[in-house]
Protein backbone atom coordinates (compact mmCIF):
# COMPACT_ATOMS: atom_id res chain seq x y z
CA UNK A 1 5.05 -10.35 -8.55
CA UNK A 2 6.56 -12.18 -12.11
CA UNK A 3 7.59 -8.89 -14.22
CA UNK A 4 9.70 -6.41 -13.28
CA UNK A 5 9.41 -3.43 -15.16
CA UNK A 6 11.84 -0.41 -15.41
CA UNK A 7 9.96 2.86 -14.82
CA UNK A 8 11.73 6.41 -15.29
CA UNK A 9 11.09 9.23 -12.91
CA UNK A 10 7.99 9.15 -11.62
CA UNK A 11 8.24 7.55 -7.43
CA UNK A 12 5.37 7.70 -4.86
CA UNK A 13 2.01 6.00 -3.48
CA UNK A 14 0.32 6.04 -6.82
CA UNK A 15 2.73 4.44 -8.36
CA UNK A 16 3.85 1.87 -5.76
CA UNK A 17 -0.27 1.57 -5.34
CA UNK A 18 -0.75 1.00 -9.25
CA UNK A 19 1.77 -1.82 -8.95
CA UNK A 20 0.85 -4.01 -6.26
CA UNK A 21 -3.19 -4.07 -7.87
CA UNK A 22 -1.15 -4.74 -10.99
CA UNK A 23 1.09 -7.15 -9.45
CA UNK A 24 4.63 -5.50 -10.84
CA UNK A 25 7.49 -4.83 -8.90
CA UNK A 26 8.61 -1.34 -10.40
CA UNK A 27 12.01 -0.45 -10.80
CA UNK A 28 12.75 3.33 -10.60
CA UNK A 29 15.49 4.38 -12.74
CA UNK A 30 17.49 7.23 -10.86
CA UNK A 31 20.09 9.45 -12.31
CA UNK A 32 23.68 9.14 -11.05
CA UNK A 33 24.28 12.33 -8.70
CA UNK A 34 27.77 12.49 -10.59
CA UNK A 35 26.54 12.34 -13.97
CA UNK A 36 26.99 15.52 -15.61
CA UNK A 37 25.66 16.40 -19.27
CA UNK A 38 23.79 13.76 -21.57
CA UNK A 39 24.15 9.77 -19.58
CA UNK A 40 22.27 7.20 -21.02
CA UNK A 41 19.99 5.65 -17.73
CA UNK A 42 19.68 1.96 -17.57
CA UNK A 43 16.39 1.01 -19.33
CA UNK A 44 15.25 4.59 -19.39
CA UNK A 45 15.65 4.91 -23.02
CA UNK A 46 13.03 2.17 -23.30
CA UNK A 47 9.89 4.61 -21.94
CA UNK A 48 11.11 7.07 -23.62
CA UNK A 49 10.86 5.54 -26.67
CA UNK A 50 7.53 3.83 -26.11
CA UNK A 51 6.07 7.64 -25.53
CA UNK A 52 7.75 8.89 -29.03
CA UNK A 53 6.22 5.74 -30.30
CA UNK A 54 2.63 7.11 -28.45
CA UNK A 55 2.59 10.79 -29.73
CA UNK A 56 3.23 9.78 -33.11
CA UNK A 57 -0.55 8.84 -33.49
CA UNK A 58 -2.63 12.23 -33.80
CA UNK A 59 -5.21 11.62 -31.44
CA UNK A 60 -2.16 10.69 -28.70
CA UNK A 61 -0.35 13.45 -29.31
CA UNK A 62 -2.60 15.82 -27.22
CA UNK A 63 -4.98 14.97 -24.55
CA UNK A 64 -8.33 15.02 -25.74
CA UNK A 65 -10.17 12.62 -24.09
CA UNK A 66 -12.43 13.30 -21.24
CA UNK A 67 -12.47 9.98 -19.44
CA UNK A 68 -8.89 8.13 -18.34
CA UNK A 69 -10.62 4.73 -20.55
CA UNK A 70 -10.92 6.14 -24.26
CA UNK A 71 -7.53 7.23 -23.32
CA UNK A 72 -6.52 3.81 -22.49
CA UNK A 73 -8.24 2.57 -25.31
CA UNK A 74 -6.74 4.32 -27.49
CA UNK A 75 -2.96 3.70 -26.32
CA UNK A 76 -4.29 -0.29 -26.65
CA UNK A 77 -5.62 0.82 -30.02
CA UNK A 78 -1.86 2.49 -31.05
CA UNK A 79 0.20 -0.35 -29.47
CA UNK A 80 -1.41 -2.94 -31.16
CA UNK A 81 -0.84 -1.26 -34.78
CA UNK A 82 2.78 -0.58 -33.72
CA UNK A 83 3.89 -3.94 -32.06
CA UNK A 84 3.20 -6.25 -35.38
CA UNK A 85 5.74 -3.93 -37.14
CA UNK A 86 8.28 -4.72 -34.14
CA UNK A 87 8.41 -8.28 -33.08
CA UNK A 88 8.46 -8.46 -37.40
């Protein structure tokens, strides 16, 4: 396992499953139980942003799809149009 990749919220077999056929080691980011209000989370703000980045294309923004691939493809499709303008 080479990347290491900061995932917020979401915890159990699926996940941990997901990872090791995808050889990650996933980081969950957990909230402070003393934060109170509005804390930025380490790294959180970086999924977050990814899925504003997601639902900005129309056919992302709801779930239309009926199989999990065209949705994949789709988010492939999005991310590479988006990623150019980035690393630019």
């Amino acid at each position: 396992m080479n990347k290491v990749w900061a995932y917020a919220g979401y915890q159990g077999p699926v996940v941990a499953d997901a990872a090791i056929q995808a050889g990650l080691a996933v980081e969950i980011v957990r909230r402070a139980g003393e934060d109170k209000g509005f804390v930025v989370q380490k790294r959180r703000w970086v999924v977050e942003r990814t899925n504003v980045w997601l639902t900005r294309q129309r056919r992302l923004a709801r779930d239309y799809e009926r199989h999990e691939h065209s949705s994949e493809t789709f988010i492939h499709i999005a991310m590479t149009g988006l990623m150019p303008r980035r690393l630019a």
